[in-house]
Protein backbone atom coordinates (compact mmCIF):
# COMPACT_ATOMS: atom_id res chain seq x y z
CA UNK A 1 32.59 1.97 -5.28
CA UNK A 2 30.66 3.68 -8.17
CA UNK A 3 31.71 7.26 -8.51
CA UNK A 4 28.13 9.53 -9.24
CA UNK A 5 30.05 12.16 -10.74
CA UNK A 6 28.85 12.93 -14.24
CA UNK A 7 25.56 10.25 -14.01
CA UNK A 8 22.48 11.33 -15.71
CA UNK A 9 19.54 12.30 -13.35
CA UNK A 10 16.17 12.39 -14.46
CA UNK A 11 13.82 14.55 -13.22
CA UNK A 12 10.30 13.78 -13.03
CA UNK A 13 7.49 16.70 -13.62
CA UNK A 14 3.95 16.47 -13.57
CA UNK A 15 1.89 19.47 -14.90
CA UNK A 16 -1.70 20.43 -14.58
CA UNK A 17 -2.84 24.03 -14.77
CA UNK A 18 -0.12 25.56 -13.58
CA UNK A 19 0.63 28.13 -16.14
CA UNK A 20 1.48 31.08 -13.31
CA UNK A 21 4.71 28.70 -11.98
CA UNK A 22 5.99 26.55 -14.42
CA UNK A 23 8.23 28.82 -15.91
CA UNK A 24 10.16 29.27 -12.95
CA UNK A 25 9.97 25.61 -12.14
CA UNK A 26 11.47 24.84 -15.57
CA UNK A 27 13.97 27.24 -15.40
CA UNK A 28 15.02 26.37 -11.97
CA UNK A 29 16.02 23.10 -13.54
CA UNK A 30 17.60 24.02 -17.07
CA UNK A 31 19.29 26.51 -15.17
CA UNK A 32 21.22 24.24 -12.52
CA UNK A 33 25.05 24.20 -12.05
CA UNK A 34 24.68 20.26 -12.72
CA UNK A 35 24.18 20.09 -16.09
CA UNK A 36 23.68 16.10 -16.93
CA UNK A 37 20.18 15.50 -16.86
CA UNK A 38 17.00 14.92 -18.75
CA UNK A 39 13.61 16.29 -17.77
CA UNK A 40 10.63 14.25 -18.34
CA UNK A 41 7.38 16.53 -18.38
CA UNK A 42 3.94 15.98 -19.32
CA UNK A 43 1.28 18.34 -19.14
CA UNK A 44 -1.65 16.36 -18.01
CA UNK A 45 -4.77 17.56 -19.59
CA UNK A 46 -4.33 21.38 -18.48
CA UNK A 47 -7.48 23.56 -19.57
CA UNK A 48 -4.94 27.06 -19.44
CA UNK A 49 -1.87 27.60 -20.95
CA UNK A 50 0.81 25.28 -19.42
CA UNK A 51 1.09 23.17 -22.61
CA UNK A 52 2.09 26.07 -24.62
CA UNK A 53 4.71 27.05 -21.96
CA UNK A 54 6.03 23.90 -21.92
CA UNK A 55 6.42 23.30 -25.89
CA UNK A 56 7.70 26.77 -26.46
CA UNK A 57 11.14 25.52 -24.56
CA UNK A 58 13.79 24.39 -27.37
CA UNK A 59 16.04 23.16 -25.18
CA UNK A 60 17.03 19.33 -25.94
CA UNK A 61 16.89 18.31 -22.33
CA UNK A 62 13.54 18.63 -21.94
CA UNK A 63 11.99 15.15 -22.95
CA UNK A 64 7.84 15.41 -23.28
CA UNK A 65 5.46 12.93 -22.25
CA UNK A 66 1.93 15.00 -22.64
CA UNK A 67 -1.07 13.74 -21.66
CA UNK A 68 -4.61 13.08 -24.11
CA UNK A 69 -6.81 12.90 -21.15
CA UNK A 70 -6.23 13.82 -17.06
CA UNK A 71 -4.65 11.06 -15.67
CA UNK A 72 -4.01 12.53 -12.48
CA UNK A 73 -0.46 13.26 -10.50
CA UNK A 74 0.26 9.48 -9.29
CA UNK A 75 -0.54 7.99 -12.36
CA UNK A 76 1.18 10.77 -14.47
CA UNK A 77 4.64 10.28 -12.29
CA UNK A 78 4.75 6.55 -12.90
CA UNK A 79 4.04 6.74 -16.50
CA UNK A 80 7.29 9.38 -16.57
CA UNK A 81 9.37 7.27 -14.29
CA UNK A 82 9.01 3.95 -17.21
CA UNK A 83 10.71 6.68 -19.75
CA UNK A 84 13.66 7.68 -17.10
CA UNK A 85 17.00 6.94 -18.84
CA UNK A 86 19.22 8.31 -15.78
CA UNK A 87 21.17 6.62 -13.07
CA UNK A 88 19.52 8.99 -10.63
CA UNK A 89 15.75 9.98 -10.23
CA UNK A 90 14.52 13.12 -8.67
CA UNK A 91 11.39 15.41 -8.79
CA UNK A 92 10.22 18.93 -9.56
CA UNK A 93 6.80 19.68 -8.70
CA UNK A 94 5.47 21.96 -11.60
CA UNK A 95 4.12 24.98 -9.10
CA UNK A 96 7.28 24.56 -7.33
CA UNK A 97 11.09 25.81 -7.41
CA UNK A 98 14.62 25.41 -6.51
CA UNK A 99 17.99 26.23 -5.41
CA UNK A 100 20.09 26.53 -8.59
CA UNK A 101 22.65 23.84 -6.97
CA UNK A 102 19.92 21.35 -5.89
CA UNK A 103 21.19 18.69 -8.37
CA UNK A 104 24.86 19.15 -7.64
CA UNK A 105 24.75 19.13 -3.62
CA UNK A 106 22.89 15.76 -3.76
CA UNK A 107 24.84 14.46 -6.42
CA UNK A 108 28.17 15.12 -4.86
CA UNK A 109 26.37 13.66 -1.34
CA UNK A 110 25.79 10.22 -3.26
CA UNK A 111 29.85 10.33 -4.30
CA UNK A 112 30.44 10.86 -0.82
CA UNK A 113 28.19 8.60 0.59
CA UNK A 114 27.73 5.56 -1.94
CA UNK A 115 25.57 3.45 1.02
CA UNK A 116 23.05 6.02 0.69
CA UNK A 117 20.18 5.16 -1.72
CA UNK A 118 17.58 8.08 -0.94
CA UNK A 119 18.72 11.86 -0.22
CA UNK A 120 16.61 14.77 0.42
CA UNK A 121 16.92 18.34 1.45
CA UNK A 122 15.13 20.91 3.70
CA UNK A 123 12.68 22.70 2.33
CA UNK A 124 10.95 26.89 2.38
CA UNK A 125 7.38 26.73 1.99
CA UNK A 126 6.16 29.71 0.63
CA UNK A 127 3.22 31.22 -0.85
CA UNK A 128 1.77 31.66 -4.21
CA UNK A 129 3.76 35.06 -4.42
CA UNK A 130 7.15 33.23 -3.23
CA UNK A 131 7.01 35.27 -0.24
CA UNK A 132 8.42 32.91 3.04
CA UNK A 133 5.90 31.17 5.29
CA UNK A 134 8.26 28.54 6.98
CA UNK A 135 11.22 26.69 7.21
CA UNK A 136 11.60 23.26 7.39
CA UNK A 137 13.95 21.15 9.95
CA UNK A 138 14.08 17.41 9.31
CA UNK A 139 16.02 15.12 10.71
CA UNK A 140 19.44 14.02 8.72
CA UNK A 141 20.93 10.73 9.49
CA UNK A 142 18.88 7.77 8.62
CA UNK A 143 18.23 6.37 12.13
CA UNK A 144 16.77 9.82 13.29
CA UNK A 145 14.40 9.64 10.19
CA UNK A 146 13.29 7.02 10.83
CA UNK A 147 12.64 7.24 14.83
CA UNK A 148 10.55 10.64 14.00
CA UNK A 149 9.10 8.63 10.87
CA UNK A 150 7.27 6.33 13.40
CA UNK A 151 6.37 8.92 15.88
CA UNK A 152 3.94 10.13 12.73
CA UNK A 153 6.68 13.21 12.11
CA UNK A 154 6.98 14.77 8.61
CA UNK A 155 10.49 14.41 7.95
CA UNK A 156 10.78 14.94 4.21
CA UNK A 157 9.32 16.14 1.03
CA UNK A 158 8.68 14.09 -1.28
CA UNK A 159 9.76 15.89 -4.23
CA UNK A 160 12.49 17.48 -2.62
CA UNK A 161 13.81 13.44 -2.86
CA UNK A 162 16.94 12.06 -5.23
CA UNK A 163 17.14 8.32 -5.33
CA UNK A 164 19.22 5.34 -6.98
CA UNK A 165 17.42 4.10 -9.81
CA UNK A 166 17.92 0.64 -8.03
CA UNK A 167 14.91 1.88 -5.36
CA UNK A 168 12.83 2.34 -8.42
CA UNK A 169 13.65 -0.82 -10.13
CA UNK A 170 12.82 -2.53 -7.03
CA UNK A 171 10.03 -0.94 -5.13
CA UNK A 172 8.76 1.20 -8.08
CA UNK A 173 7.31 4.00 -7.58
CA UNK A 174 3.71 5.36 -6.66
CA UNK A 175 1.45 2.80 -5.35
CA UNK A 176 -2.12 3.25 -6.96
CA UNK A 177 -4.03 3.04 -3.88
CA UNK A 178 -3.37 6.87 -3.50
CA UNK A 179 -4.64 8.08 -6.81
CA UNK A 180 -5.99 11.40 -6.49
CA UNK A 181 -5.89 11.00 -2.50
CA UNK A 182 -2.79 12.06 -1.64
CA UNK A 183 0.28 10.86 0.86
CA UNK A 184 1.84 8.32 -2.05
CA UNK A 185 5.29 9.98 -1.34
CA UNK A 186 4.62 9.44 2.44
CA UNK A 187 3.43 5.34 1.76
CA UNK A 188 6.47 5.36 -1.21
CA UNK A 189 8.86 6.38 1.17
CA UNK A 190 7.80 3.86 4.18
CA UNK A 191 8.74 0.97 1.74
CA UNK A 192 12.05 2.55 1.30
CA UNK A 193 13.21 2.95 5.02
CA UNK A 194 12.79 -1.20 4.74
CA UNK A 195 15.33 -1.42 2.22
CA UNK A 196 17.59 1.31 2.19
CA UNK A 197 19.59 4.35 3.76
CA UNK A 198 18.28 7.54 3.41
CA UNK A 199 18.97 11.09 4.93
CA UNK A 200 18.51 14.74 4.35
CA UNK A 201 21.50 17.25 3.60
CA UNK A 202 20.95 20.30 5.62
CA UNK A 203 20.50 23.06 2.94
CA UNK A 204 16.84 24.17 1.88
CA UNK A 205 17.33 23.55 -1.27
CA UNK A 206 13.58 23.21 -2.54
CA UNK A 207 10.69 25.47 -2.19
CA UNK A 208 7.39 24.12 -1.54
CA UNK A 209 4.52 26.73 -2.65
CA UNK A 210 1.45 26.43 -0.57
CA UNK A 211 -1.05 26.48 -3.54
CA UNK A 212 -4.78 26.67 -2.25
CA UNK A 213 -5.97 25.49 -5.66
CA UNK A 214 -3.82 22.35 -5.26
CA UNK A 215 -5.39 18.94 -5.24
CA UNK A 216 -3.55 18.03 -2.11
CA UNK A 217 -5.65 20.64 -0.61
CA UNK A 218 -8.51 20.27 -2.79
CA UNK A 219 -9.01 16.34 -2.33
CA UNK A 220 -12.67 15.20 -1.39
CA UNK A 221 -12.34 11.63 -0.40
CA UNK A 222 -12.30 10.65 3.06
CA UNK A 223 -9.75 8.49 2.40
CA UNK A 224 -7.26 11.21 2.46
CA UNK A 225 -7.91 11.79 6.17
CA UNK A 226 -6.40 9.30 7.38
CA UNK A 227 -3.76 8.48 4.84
CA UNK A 228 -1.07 8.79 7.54
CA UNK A 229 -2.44 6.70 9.51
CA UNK A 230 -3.40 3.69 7.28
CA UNK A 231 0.49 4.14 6.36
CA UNK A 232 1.73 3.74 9.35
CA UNK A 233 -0.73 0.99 10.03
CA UNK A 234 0.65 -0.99 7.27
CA UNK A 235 4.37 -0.55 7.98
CA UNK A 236 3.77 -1.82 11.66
CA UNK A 237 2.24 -4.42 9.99
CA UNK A 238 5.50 -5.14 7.33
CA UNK A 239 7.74 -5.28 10.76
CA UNK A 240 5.71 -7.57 12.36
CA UNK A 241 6.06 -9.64 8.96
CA UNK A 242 2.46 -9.48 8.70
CA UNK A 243 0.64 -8.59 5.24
CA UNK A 244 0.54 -4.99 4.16
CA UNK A 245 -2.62 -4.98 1.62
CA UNK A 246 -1.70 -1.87 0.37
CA UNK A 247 1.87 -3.50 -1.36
CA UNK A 248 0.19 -6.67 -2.18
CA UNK A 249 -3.20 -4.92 -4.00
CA UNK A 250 -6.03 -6.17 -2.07
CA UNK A 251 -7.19 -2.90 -1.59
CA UNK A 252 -10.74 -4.05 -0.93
CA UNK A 253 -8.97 -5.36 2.66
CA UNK A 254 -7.40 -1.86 2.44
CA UNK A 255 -10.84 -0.25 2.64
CA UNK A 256 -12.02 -2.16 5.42
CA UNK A 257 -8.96 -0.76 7.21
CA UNK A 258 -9.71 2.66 6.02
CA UNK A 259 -13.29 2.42 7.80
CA UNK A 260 -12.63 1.87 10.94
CA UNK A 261 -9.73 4.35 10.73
CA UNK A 262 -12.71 6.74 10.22
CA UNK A 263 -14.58 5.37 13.20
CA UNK A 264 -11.68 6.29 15.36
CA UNK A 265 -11.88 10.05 13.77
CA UNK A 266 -15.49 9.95 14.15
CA UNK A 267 -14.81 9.76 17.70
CA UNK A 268 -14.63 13.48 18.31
CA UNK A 269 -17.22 14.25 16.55
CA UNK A 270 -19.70 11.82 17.50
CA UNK A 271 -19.15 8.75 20.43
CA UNK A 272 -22.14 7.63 19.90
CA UNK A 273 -22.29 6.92 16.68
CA UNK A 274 -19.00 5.83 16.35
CA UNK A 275 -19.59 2.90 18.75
CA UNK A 276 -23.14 1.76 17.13
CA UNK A 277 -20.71 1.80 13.96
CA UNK A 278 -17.85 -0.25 15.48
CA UNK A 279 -19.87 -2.05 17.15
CA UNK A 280 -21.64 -3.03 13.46
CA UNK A 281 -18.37 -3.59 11.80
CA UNK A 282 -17.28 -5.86 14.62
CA UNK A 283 -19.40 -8.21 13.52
CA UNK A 284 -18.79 -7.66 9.46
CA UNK A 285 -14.56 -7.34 10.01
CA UNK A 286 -13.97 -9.41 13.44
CA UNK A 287 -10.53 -10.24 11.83
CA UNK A 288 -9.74 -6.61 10.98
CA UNK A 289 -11.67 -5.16 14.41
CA UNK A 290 -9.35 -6.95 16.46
CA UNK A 291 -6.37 -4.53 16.35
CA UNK A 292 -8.86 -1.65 16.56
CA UNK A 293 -10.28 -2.80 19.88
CA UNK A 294 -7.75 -1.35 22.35
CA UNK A 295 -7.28 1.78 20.73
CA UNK A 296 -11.05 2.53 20.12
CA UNK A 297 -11.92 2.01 23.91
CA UNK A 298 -8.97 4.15 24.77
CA UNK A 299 -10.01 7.13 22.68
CA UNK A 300 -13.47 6.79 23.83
CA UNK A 301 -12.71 7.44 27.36
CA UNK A 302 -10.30 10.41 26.55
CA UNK A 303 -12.66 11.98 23.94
């Protein structure tokens, strides 16, 4: 077995107008009690000062990437992860912060634990001031993750993650389907549990700030309420060895999916509607409507 003592990690950070936090989220990295890394930022377009704060840093760790135009989180992350040198890739949201030992406890878990490929760690959400809001208690061993995985449970963050560069090299990383709608951890991490062990170490080791001027929780596209859903839609589908559109890019089959993923929402709001509008797509997507049939008719007599 491979010892991961001493292996370079590279840590992934995406910036865009976040000139209030970024100190503290560089620092929280420079600063850890593992010191082999290499930290790959790129300020992506920001209109305040977060490019300044970035390029004032000397330190020779600190690898830049910066942006000409707003590419966007998803897109910014994979263009970071082709320019990884390290045996080890991990995250650091740029509005976020961590433990200074984050590196080393998941480090020393892969030594211990060299049939792991994907660790993560509890996480404190807090606010924009740092002040507490929750705790977080995930599940640790890999079949418990993945049993509350498929009941549609959060059970990780994804930038609280450290993987084997082998999950990259073979899965990749952020599927483009999300941009700028969210959940491509969530769908990124799905493809994992197919391949690989994961779990969480215990410690809450990263801190998650609830930012209301986040694009998670700024998004527009209707797309993004459902994410979940289409992801677990399309991993049901991978274990039934049926085609998941998402991983093979026919994303025009995706959106038909999507649709009637909103007619199920639209439920609640309106029955009527919904069913003139399944009823209508029925007829458009009778190879798609098929699975939807037994779960529409059920929520329309519980609604």
């Amino acid at each position: 077995m491979t010892s991961s003592g001493n292996k370079l990690i590279s840590i992934l950070m995406p910036a865009y107008n976040c000139e209030k936090f970024i100190k503290q989220a560089i620092d929280g990295i420079l600063n850890q009690t593992y010191e082999n890394f290499e930290l790959l930022i790129a300020d992506d377009g920001s209109k305040d000062d977060t490019k300044n704060i970035i390029d004032s840093y000397q330190d020779k760790r600190i690898k830049r990437f910066h942006n000409t135009q707003n590419l966007g989180y998803l897109k910014t992350s994979n263009k970071l992860v082709k320019e990884a040198q390290g045996q080890f890739i991990s995250f650091q949201d740029a509005d976020d912060y961590c433990e200074l030992n984050r590196l080393e406890i998941l480090i020393d878990f892969f030594k211990k634990n060299n049939h792991i490929s994907c660790v993560g760690s509890n996480i404190c959400k807090v606010d924009e001031k740092g002040e507490l809001i929750s705790k977080s208690n995930f599940p640790l061993n890999h079949l418990e993750i993945v049993k509350s995985f498929d009941r549609h449970r959060i059970v990780m963050t994804g930038s609280s993650l450290m993987v084997k560069k082998e999950v990259i090299d073979t899965l990749g990383l952020y599927n483009e389907y999300f941009d700028r709608i969210g959940s491509e951890d969530i769908y990124w991490f799905s493809l994992i549990l197919d391949l690989y062990q994961v779990t969480n170490v215990p410690e809450h080791l990263y801190y998650y700030r609830s930012n209301p001027s986040s694009v998670s929780l700024t998004h527009k596209n209707p797309k993004a309420f459902v994410g979940h859903e289409l992801i677990m839609l399309m991993r049901l589908r991978r274990l039934h060895n049926k085609i998941d559109y998402i991983r093979s890019k026919d994303f025009k089959k995706v959106d038909v999916f999507v649709k009637f993923l909103l007619m199920m929402k639209d439920i609640t709001v309106n029955k009527f509607s919904a069913l003139l509008n399944f009823v209508g797509a029925l007829f458009v997507h009778p190879l798609v409507a098929v699975s939807f049939i037994k779960p529409f008719y059920k929520k329309m007599l519980n609604a």
